[in-house]
PDB file of N, CA and C in Angstrom:
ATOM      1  N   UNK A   1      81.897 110.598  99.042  1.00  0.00           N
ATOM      2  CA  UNK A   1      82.667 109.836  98.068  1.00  0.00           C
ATOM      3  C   UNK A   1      82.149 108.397  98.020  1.00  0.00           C
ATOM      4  N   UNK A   2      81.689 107.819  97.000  1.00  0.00           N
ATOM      5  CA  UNK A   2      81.657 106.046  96.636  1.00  0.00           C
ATOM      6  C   UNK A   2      82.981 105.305  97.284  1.00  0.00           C
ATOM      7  N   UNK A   3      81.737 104.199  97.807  1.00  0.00           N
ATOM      8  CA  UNK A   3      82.843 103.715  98.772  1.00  0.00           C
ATOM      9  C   UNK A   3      82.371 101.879  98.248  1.00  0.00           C
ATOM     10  N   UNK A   4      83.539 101.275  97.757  1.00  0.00           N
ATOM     11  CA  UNK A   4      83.527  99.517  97.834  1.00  0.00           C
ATOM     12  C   UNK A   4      83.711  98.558  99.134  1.00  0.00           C
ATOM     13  N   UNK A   5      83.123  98.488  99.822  1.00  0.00           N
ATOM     14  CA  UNK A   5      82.958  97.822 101.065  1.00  0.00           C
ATOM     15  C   UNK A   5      83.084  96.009 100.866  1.00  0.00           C
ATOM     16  N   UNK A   6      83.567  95.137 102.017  1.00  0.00           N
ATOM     17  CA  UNK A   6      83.161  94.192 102.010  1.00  0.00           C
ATOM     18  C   UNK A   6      83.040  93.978 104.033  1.00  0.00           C
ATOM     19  N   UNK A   7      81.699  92.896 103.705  1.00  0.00           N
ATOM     20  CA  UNK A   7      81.611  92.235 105.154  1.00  0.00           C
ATOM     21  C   UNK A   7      81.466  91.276 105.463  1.00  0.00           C
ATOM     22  N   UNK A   8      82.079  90.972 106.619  1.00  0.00           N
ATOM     23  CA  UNK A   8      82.085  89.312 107.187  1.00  0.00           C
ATOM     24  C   UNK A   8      80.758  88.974 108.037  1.00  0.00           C
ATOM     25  N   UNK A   9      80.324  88.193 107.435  1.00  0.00           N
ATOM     26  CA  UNK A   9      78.897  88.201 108.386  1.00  0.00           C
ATOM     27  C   UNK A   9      79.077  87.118 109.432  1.00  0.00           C
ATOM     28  N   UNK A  10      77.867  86.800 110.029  1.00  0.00           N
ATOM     29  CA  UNK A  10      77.982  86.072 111.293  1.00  0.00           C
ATOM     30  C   UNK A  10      78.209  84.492 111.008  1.00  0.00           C
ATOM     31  N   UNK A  11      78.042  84.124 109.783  1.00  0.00           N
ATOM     32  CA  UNK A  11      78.042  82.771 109.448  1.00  0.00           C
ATOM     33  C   UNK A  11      79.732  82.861 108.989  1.00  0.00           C
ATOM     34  N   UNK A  12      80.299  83.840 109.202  1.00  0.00           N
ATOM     35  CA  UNK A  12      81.687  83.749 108.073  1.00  0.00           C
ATOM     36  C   UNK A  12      81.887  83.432 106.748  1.00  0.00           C
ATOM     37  N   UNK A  13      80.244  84.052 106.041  1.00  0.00           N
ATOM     38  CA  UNK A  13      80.537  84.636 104.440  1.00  0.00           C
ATOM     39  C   UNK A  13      80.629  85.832 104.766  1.00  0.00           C
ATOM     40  N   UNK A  14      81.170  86.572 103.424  1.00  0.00           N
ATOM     41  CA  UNK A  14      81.734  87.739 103.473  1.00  0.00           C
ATOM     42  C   UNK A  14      80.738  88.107 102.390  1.00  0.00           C
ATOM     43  N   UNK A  15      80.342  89.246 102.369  1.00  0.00           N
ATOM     44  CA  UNK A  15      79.403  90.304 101.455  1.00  0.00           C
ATOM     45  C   UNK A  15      80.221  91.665 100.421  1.00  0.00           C
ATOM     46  N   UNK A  16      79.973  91.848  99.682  1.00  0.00           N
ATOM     47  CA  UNK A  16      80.548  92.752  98.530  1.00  0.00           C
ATOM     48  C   UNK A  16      79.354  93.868  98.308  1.00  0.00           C
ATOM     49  N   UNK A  17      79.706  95.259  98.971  1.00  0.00           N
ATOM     50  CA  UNK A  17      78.695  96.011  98.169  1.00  0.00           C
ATOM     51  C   UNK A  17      79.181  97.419  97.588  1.00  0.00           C
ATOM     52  N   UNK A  18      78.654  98.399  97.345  1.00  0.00           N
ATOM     53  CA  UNK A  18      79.232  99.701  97.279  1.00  0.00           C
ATOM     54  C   UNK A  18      78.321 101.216  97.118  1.00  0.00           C
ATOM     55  N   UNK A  19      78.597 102.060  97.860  1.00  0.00           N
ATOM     56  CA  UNK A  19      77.119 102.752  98.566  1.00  0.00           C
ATOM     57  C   UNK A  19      78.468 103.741  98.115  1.00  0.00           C
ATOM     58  N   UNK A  20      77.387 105.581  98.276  1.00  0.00           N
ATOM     59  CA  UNK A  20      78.076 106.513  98.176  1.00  0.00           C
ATOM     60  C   UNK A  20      78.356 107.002  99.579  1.00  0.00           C
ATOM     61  N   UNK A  21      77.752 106.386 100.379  1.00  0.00           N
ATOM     62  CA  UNK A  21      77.789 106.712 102.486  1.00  0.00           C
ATOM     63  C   UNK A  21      78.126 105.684 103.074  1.00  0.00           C
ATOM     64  N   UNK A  22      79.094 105.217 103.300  1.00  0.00           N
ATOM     65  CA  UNK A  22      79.739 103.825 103.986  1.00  0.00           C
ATOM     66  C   UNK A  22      78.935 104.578 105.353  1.00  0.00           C
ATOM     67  N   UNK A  23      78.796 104.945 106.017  1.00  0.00           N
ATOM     68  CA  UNK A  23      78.651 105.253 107.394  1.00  0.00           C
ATOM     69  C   UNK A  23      76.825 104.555 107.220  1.00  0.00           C
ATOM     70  N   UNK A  24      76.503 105.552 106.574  1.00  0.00           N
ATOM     71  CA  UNK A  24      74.961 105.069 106.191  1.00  0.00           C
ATOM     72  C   UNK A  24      74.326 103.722 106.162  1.00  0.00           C
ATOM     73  N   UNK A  25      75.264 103.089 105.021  1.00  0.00           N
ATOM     74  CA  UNK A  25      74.779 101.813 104.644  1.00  0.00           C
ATOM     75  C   UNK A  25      75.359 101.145 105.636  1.00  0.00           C
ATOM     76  N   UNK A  26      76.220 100.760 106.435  1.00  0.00           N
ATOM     77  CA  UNK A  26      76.716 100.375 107.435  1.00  0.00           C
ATOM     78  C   UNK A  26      75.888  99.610 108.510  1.00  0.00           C
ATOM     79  N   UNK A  27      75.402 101.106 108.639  1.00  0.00           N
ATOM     80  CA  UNK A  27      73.930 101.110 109.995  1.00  0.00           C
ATOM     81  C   UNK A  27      72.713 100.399 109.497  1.00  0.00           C
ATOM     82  N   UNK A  28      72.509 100.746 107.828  1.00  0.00           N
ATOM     83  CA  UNK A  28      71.764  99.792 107.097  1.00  0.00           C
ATOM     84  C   UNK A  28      71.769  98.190 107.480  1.00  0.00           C
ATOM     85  N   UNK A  29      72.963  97.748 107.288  1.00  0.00           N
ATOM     86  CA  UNK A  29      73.324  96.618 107.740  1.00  0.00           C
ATOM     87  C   UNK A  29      73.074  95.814 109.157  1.00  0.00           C
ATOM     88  N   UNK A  30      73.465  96.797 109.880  1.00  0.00           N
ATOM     89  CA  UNK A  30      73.842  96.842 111.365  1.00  0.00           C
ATOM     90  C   UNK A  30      72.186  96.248 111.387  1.00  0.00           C
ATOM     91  N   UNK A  31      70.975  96.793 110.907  1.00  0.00           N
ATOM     92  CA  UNK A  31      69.940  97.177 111.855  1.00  0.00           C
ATOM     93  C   UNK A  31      68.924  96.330 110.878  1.00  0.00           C
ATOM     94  N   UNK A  32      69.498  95.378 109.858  1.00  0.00           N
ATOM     95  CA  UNK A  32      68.413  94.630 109.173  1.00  0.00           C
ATOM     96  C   UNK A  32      67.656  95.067 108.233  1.00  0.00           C
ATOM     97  N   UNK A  33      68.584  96.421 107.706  1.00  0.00           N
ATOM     98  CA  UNK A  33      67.897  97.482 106.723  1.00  0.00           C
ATOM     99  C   UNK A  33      68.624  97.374 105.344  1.00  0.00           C
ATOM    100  N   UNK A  34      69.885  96.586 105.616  1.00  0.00           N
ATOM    101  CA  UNK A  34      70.272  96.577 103.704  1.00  0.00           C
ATOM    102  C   UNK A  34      69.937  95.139 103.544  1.00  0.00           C
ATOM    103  N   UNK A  35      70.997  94.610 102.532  1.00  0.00           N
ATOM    104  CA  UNK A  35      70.922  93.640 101.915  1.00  0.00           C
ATOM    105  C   UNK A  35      70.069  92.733 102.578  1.00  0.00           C
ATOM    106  N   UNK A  36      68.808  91.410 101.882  1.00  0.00           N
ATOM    107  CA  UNK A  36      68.711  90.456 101.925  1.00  0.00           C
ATOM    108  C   UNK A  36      69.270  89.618 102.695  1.00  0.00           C
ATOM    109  N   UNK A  37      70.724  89.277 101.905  1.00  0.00           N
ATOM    110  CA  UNK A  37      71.812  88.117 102.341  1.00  0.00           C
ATOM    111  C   UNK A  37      72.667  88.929 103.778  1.00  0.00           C
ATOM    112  N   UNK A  38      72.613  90.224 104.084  1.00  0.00           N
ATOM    113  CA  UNK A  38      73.062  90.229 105.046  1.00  0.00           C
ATOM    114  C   UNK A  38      71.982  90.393 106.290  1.00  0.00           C
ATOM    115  N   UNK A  39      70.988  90.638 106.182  1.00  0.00           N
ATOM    116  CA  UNK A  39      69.726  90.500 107.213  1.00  0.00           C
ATOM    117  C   UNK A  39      69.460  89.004 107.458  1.00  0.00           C
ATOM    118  N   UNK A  40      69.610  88.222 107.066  1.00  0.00           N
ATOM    119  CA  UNK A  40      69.720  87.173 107.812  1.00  0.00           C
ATOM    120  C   UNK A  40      71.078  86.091 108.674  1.00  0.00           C
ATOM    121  N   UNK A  41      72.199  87.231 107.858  1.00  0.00           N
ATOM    122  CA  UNK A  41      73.499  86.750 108.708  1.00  0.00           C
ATOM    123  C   UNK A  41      74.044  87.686 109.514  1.00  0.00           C
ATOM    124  N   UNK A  42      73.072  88.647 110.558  1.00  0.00           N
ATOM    125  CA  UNK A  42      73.814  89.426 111.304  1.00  0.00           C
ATOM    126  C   UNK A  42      74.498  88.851 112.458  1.00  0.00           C
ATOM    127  N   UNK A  43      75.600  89.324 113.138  1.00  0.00           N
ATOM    128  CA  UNK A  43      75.588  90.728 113.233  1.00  0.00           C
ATOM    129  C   UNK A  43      76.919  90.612 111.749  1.00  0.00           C
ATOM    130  N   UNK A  44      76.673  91.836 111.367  1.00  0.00           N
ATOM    131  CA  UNK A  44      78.245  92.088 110.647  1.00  0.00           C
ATOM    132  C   UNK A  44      78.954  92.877 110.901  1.00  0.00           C
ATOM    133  N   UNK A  45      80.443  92.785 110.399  1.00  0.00           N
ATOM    134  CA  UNK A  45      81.840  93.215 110.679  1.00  0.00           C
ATOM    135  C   UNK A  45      82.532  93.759 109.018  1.00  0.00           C
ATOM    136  N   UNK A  46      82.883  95.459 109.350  1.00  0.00           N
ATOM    137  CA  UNK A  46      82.896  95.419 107.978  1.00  0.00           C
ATOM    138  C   UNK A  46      84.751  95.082 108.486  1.00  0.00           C
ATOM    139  N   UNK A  47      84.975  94.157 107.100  1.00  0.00           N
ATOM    140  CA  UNK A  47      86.782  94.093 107.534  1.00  0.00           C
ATOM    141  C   UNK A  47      87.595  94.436 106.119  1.00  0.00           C
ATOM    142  N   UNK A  48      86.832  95.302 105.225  1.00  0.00           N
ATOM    143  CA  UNK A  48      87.545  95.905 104.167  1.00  0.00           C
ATOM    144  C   UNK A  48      86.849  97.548 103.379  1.00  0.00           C
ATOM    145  N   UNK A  49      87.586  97.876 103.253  1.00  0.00           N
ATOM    146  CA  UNK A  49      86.778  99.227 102.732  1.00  0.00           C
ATOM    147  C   UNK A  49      87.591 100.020 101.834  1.00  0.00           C
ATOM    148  N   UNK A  50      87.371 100.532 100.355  1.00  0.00           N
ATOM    149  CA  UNK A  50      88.042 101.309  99.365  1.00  0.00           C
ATOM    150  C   UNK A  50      86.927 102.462  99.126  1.00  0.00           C
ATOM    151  N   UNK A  51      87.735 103.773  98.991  1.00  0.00           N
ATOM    152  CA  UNK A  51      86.925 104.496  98.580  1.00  0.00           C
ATOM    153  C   UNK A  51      88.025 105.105  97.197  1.00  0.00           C
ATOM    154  N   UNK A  52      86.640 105.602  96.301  1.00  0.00           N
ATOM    155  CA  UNK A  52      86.646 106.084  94.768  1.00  0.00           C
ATOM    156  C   UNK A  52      86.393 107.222  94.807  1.00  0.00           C
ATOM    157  N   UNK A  53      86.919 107.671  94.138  1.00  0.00           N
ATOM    158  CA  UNK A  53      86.970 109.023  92.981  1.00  0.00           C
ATOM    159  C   UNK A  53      84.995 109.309  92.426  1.00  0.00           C
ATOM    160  N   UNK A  54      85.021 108.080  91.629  1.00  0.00           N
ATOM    161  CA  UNK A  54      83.154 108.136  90.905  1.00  0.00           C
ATOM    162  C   UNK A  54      82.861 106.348  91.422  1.00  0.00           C
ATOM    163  N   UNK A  55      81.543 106.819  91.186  1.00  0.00           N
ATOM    164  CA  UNK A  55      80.654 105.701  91.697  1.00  0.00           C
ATOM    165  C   UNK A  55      80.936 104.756  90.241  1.00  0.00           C
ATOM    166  N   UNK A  56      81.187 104.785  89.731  1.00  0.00           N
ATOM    167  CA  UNK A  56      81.572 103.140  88.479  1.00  0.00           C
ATOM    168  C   UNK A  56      82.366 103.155  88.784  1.00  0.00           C
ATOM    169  N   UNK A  57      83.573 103.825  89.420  1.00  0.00           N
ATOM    170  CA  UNK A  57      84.759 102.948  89.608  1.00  0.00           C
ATOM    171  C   UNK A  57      84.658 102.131  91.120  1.00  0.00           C
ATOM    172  N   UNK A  58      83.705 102.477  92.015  1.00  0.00           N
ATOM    173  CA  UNK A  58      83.440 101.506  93.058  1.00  0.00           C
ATOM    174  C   UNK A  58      82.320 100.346  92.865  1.00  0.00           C
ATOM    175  N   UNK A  59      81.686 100.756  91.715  1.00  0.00           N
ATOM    176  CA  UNK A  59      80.625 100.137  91.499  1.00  0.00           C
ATOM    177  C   UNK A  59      81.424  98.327  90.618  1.00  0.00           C
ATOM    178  N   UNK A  60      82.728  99.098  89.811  1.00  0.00           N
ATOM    179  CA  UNK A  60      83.054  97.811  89.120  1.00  0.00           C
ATOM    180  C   UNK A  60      84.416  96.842  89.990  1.00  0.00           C
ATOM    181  N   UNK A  61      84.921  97.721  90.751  1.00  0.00           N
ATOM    182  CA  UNK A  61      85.083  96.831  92.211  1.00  0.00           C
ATOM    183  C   UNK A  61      84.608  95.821  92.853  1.00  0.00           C
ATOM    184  N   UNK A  62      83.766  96.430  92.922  1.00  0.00           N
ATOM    185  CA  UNK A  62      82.669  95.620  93.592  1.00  0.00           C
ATOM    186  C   UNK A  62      82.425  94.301  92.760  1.00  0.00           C
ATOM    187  N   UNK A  63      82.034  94.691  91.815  1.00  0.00           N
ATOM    188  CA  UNK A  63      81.180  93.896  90.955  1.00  0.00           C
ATOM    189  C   UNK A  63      83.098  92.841  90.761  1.00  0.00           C
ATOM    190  N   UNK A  64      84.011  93.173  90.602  1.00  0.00           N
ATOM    191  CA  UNK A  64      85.429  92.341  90.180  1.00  0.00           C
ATOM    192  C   UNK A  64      85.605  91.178  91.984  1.00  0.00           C
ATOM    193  N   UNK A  65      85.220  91.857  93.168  1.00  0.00           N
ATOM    194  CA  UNK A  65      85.633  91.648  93.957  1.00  0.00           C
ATOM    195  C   UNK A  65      84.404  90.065  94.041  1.00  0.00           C
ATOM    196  N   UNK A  66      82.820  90.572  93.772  1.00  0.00           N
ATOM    197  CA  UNK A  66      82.292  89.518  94.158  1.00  0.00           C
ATOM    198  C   UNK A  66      81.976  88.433  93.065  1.00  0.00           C
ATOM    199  N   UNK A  67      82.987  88.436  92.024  1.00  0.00           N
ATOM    200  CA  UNK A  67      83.929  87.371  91.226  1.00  0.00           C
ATOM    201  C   UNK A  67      84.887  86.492  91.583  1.00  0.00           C
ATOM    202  N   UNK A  68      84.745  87.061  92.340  1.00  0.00           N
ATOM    203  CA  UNK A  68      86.344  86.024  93.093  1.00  0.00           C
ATOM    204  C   UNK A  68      85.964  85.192  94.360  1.00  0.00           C
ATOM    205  N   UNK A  69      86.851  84.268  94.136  1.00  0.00           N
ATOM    206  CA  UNK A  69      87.128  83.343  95.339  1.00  0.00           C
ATOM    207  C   UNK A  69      87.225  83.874  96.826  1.00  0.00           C
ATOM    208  N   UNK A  70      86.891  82.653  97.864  1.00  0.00           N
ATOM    209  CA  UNK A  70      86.987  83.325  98.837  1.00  0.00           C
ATOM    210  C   UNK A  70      88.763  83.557  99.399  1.00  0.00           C
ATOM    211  N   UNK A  71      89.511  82.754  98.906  1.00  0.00           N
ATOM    212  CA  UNK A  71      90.956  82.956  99.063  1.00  0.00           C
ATOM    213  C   UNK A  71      91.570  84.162  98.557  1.00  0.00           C
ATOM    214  N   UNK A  72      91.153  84.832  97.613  1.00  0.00           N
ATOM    215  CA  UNK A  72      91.334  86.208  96.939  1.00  0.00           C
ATOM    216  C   UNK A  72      90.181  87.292  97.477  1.00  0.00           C
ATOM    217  N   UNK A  73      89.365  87.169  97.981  1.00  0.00           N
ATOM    218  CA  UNK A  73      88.992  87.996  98.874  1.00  0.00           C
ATOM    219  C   UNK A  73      89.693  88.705 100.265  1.00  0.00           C
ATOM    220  N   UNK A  74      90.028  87.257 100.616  1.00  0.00           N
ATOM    221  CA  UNK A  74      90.470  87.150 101.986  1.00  0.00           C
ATOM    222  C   UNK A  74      92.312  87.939 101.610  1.00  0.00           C
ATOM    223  N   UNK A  75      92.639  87.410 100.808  1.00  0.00           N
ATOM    224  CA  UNK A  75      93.920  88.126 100.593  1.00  0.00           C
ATOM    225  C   UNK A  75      93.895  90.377 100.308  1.00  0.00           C
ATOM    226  N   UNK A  76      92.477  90.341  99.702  1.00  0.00           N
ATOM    227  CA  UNK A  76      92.493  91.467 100.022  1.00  0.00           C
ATOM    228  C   UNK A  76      92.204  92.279 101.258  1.00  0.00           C
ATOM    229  N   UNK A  77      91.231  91.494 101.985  1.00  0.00           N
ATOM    230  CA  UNK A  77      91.447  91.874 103.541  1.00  0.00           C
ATOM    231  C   UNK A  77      92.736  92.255 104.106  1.00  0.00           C
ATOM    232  N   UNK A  78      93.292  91.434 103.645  1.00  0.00           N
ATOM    233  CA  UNK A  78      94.917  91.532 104.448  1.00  0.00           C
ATOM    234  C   UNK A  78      95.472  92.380 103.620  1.00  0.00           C
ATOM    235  N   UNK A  79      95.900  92.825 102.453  1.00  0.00           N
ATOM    236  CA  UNK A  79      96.054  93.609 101.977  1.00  0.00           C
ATOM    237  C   UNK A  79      97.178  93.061 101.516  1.00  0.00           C
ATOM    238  N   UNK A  80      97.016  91.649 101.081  1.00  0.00           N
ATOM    239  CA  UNK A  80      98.442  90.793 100.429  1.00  0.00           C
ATOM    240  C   UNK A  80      97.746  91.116  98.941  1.00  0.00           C
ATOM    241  N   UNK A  81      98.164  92.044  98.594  1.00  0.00           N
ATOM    242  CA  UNK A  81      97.866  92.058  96.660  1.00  0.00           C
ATOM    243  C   UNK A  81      98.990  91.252  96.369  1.00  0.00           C
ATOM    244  N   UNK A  82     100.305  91.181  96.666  1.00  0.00           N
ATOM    245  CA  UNK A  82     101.135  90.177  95.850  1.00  0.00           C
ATOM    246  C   UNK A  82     100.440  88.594  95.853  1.00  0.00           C
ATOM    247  N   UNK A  83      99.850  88.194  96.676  1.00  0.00           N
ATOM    248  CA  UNK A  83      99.230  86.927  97.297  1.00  0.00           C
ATOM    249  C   UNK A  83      98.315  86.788  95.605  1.00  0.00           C
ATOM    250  N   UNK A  84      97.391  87.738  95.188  1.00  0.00           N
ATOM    251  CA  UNK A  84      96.417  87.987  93.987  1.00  0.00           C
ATOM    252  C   UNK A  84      97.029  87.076  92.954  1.00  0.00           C
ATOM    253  N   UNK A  85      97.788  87.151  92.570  1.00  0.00           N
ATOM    254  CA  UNK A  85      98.211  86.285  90.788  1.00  0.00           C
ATOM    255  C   UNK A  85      97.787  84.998  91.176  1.00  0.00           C
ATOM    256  N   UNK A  86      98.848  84.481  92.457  1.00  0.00           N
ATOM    257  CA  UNK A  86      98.783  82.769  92.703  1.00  0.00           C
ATOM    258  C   UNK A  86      97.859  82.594  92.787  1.00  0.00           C
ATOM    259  N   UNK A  87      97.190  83.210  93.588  1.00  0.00           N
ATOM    260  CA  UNK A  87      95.453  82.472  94.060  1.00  0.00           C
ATOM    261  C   UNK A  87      94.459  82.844  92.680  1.00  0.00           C
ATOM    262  N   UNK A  88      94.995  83.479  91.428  1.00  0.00           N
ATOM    263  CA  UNK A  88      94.238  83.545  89.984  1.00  0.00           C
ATOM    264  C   UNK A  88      94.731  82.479  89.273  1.00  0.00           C
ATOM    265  N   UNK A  89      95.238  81.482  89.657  1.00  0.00           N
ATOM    266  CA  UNK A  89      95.844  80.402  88.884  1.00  0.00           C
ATOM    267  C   UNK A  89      95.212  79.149  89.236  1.00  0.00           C
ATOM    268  N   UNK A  90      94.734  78.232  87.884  1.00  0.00           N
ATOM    269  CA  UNK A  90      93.894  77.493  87.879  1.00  0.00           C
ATOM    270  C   UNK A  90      94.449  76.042  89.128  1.00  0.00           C
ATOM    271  N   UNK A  91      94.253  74.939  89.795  1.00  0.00           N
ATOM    272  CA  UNK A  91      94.671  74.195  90.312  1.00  0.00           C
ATOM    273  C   UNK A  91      94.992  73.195  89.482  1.00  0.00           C
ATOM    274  N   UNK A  92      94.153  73.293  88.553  1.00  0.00           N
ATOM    275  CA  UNK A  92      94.525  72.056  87.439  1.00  0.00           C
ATOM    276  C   UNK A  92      95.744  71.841  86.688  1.00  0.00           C
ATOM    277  N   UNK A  93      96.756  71.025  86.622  1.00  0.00           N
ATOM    278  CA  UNK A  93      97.674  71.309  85.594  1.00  0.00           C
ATOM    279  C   UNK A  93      96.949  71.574  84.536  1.00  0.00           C
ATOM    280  N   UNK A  94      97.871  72.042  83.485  1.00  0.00           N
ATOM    281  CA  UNK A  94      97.833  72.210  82.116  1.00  0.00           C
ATOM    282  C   UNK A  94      98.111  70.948  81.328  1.00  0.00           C
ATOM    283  N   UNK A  95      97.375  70.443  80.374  1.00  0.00           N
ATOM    284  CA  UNK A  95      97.990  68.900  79.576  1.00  0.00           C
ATOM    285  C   UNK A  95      98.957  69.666  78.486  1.00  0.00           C
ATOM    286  N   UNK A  96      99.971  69.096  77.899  1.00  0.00           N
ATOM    287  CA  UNK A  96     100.425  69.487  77.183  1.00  0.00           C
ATOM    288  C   UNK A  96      99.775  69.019  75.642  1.00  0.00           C
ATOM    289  N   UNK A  97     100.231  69.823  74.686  1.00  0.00           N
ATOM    290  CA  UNK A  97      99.268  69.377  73.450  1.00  0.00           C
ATOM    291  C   UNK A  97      99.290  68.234  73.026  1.00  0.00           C
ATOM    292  N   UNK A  98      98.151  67.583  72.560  1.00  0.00           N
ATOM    293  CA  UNK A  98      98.616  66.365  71.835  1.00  0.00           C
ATOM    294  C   UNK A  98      99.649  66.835  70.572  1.00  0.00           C
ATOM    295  N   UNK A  99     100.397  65.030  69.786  1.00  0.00           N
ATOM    296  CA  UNK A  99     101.608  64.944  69.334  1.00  0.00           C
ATOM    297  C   UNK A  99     100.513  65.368  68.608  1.00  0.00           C
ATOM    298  N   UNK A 100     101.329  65.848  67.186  1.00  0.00           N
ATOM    299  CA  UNK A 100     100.926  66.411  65.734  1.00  0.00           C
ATOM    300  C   UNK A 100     101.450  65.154  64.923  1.00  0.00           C
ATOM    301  N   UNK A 101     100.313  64.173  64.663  1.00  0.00           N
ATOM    302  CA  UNK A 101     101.089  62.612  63.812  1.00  0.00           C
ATOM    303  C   UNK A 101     100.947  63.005  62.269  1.00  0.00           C
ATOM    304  N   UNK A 102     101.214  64.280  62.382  1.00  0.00           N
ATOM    305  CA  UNK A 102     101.891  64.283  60.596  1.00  0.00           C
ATOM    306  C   UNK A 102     103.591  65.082  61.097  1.00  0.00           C
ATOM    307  N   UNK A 103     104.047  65.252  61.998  1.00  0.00           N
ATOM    308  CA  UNK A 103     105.448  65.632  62.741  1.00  0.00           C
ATOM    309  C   UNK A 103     106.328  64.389  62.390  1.00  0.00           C
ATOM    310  N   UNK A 104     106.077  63.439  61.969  1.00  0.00           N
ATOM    311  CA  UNK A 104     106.821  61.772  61.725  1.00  0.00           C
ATOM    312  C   UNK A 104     107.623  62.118  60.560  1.00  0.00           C
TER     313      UNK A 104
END
C-alpha cells in the first residue's frame, strides 16, 4: 500500500516523502540511499506515517504536507488536526477597507 511519510532529521528539519514500501524506503534513508536532503542530515527518525488506498492520494499528501509550515507539520505529528485552521491563519491583521468618499 502507498504510504505518506514524514522525517525528522538530525539537524531537526523534517522531510516529506511518499514510497509504495515505507519499510523499504526507510532503510533507503537509514543507509544514505534516498533522498539528497536526507543523506546529508542523517541519522533519521521517521515521527509520522499515513498510509493510502492509491498512490495519488499519498502522492498529493505529500505534496499538501510539504506546503506547509513547520508549526502545521509539527501539529500533525501530534495528531492535533484541530490545532490545523489556527496555524492556517495569516499573522497579519486584516486592514479594513478604505472609506468609499462618494458614501458622504
Amino acid at each position: 500500500m502507498p504510504w505518506t511519510y514524514m522525517l525528522r532529521c538530525a539537524d531537526g528539519s523534517y522531510y516529506v516523502g511518499s514510497t509504495w514500501n515505507l519499510d523499504v524506503r526507510l532503510a533507503q534513508h537509514a543507509s544514505g540511499e534516498g533522498a539528497e536532503y536526507t543523506k546529508r542530515r542523517r541519522p533519521v527518525e521517521l515521527v509520522y506515517a499515513a498510509e493510502f488506498d492509491r498512490i495519488d492520494e499519498a502522492f498529493a499528501w505529500e505534496k499538501r504536507l510539504q506546503g506547509w509550515s513547520r508549526a502545521k507539520r509539527e501539529a500533525v505529528i501530534r495528531g492535533d488536526w484541530a490545532a490545523l485552521p489556527g496555524l492556517s491563519r495569516s499573522k497579519t491583521p486584516r486592514r479594513a477597507p478604505a472609506a468609499d468618499s462618494d458614501s458622504e
